[in-house]
C-alpha atoms as a PDB file:
ATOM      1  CA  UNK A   1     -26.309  -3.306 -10.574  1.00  0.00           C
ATOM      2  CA  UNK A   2     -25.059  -2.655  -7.178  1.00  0.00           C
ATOM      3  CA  UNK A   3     -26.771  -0.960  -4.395  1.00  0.00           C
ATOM      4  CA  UNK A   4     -23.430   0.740  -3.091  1.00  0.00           C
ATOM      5  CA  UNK A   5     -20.783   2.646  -4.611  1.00  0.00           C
ATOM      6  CA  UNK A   6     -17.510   4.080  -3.090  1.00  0.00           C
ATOM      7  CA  UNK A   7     -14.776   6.493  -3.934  1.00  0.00           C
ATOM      8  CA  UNK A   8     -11.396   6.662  -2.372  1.00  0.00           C
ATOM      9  CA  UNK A   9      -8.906   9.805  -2.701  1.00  0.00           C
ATOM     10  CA  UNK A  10      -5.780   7.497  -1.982  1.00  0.00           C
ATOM     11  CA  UNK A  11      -2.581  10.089  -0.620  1.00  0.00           C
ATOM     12  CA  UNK A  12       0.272   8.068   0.925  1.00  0.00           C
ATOM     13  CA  UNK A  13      -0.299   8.838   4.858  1.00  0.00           C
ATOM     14  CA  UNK A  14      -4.058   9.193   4.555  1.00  0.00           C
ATOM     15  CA  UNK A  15      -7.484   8.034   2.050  1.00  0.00           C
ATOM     16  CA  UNK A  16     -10.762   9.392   2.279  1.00  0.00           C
ATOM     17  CA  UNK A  17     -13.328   7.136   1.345  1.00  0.00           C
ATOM     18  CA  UNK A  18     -17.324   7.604   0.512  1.00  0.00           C
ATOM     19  CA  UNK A  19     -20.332   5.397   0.437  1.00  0.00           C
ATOM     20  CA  UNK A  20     -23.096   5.777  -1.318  1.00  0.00           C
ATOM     21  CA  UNK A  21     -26.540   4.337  -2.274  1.00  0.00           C
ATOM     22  CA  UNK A  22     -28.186   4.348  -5.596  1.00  0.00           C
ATOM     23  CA  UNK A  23     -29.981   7.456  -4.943  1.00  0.00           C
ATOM     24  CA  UNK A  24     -27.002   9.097  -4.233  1.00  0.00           C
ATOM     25  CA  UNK A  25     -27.473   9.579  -0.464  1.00  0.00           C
ATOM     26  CA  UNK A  26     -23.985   9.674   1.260  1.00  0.00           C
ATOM     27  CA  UNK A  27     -23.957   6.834   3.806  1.00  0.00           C
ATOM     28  CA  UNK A  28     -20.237   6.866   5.017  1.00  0.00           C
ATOM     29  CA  UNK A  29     -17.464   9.477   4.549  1.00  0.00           C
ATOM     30  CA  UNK A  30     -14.413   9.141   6.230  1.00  0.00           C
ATOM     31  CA  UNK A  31     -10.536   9.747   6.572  1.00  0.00           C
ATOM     32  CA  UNK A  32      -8.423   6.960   7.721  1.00  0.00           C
ATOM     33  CA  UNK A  33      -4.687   5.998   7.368  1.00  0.00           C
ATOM     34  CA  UNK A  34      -3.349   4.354   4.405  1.00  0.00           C
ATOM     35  CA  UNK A  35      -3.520   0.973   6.272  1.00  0.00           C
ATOM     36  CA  UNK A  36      -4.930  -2.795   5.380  1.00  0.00           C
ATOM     37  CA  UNK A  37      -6.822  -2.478   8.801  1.00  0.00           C
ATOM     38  CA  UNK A  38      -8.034   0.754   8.315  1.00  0.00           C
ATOM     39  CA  UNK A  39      -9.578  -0.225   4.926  1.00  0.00           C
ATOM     40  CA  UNK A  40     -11.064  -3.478   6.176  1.00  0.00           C
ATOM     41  CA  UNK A  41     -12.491  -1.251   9.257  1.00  0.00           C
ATOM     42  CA  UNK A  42     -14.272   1.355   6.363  1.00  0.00           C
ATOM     43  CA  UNK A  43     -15.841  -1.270   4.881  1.00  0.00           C
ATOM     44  CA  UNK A  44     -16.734  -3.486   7.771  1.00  0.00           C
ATOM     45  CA  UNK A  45     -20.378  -4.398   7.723  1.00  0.00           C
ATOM     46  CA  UNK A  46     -20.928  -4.024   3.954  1.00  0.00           C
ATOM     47  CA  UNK A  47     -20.801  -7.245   1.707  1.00  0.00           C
ATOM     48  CA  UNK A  48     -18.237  -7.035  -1.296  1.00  0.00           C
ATOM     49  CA  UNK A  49     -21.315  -8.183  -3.443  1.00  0.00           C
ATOM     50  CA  UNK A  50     -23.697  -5.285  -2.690  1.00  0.00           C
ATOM     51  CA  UNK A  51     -20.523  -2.246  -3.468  1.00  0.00           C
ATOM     52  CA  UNK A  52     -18.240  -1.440  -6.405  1.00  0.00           C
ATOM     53  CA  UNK A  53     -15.092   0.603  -5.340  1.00  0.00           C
ATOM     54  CA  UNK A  54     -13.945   3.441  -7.658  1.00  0.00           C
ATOM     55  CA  UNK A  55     -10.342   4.610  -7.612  1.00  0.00           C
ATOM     56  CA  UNK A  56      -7.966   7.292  -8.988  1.00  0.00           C
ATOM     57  CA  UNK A  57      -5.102   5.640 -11.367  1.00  0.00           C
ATOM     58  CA  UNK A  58      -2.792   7.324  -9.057  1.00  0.00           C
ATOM     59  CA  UNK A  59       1.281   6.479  -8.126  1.00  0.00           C
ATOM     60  CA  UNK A  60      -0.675   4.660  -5.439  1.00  0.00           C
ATOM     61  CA  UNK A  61      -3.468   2.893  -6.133  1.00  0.00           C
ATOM     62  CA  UNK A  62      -1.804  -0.882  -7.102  1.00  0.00           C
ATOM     63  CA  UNK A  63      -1.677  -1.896  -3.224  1.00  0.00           C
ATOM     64  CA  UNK A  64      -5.111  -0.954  -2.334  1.00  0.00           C
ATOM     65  CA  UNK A  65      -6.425  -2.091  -5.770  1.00  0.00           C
ATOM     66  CA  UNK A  66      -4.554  -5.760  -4.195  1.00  0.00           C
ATOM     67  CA  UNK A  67      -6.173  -5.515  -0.917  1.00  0.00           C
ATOM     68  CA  UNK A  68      -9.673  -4.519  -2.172  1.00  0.00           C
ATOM     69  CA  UNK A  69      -9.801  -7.277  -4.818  1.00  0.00           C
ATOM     70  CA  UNK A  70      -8.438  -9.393  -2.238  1.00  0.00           C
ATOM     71  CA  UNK A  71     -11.320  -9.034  -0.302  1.00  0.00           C
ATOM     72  CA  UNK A  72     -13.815  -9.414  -2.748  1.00  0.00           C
ATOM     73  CA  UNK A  73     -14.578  -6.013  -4.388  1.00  0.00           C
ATOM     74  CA  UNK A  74     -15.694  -5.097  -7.782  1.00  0.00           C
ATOM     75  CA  UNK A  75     -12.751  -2.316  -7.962  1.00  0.00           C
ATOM     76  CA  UNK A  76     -12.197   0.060 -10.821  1.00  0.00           C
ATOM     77  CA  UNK A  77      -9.430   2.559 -12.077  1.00  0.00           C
ATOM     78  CA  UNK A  78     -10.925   6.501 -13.318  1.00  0.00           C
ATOM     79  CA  UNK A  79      -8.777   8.292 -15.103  1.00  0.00           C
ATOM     80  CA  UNK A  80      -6.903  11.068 -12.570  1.00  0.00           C
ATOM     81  CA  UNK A  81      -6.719  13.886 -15.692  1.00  0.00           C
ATOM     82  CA  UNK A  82     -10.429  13.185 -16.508  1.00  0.00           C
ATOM     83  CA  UNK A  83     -11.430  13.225 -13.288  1.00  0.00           C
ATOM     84  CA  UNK A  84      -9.782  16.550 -12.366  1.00  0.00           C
ATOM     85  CA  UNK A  85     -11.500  18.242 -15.264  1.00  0.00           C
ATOM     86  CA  UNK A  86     -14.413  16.792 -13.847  1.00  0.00           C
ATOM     87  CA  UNK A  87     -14.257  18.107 -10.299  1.00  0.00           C
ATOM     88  CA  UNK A  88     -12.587  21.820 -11.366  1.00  0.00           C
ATOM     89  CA  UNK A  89     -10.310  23.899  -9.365  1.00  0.00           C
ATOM     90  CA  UNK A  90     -12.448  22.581  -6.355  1.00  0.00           C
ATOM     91  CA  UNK A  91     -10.494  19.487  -5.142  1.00  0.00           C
ATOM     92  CA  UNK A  92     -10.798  18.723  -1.769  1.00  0.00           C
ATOM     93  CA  UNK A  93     -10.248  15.074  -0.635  1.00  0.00           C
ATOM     94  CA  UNK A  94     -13.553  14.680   0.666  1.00  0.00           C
ATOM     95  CA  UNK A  95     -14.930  15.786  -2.273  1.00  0.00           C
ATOM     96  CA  UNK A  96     -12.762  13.415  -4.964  1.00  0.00           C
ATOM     97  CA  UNK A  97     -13.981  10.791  -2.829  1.00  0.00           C
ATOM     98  CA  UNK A  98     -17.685  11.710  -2.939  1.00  0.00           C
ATOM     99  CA  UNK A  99     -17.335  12.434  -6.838  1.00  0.00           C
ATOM    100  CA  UNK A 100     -15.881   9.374  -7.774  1.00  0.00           C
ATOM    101  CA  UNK A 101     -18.437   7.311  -5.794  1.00  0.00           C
ATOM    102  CA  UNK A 102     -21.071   9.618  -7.621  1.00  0.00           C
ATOM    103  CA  UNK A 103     -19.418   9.025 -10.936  1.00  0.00           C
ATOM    104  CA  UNK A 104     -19.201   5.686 -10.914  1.00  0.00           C
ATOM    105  CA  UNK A 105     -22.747   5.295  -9.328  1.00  0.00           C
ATOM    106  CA  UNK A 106     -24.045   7.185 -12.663  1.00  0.00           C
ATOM    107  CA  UNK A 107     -21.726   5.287 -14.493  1.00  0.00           C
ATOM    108  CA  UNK A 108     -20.143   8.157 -15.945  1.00  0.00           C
ATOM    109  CA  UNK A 109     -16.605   7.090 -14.481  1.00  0.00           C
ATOM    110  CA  UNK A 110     -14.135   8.179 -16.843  1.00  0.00           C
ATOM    111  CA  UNK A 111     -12.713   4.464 -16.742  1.00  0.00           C
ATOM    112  CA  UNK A 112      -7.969   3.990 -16.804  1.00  0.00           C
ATOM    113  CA  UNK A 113      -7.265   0.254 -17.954  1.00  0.00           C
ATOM    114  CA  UNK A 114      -3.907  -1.472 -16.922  1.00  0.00           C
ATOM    115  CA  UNK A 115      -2.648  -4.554 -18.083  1.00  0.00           C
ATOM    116  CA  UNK A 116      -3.613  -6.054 -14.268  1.00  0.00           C
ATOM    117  CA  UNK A 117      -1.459  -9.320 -14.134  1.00  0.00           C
ATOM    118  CA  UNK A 118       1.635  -7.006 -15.042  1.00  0.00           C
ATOM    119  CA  UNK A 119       0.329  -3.973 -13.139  1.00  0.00           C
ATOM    120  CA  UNK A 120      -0.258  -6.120  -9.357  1.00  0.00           C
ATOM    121  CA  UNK A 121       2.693  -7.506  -9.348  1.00  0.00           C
ATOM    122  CA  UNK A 122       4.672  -4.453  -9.982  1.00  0.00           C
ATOM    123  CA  UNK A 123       5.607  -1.808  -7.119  1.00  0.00           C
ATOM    124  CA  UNK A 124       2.518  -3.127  -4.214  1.00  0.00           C
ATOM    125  CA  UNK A 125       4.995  -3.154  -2.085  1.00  0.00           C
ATOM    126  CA  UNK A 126       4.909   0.958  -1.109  1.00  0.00           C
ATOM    127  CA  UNK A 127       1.494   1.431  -1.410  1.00  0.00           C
ATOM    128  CA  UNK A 128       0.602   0.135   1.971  1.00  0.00           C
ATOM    129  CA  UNK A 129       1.804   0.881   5.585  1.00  0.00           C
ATOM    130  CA  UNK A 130       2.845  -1.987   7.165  1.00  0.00           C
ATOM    131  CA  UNK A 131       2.491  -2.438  11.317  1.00  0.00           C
END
């Protein structure tokens, strides 16, 4: 079990990420541009051993699924229908984020599998601003 959990609400400009610990205290919660720095900046200072990433399935989320795995991350897919039924007429950004950290800190993430060989190397390429 992991001490830290994190959700990102991936958009194309922008993601808004939140950190958690296992109590469920909110440690980091942030929006930052869909950039490889600006991940690597969220997460700086927090070892890819002690954190597991939760994600939306979204048109998006291939790229920073790559960069996140990349670096190390334990990095899983919810379900974006199951998720929305989740979090009700209520979506904010900040608060997908916060729910899907909470979800998957519960372990109550309603889990999207992909083929992931297939699925990384198909479309990373507009996922993630390059400088």
């Amino acid at each position: 079990m992991k001490n830290l959990y994190c959700g990102l609400d991936i958009h194309k400009d922008t993601i808004t990420g939140c950190i958690m610990d296992k109590e469920g205290n909110v440690l980091r919660h942030h929006r930052f541009p869909t950039r490889k720095e600006s991940i690597t900046t969220f997460l700086t200072n927090i070892p890819n051993a002690d954190m597991e990433i939760a994600l939306e399935a979204c048109g998006l989320w291939r790229g920073i699924y790559t960069i996140l795995h990349n670096l190390g991350y334990i990095t899983h897919l919810a379900n974006p229908r199951k998720i929305h039924n989740i979090a009700g007429k209520k979506k904010t950004d900040k608060g997908d984020a916060k729910i899907l950290a909470d979800l998957l800190r519960t372990a109550t993430s309603p889990q999207s599998t992909y083929p992931l060989k297939t699925s990384l190397n198909y479309g990373t390429s507009h996922a993630i601003k390059q400088p």
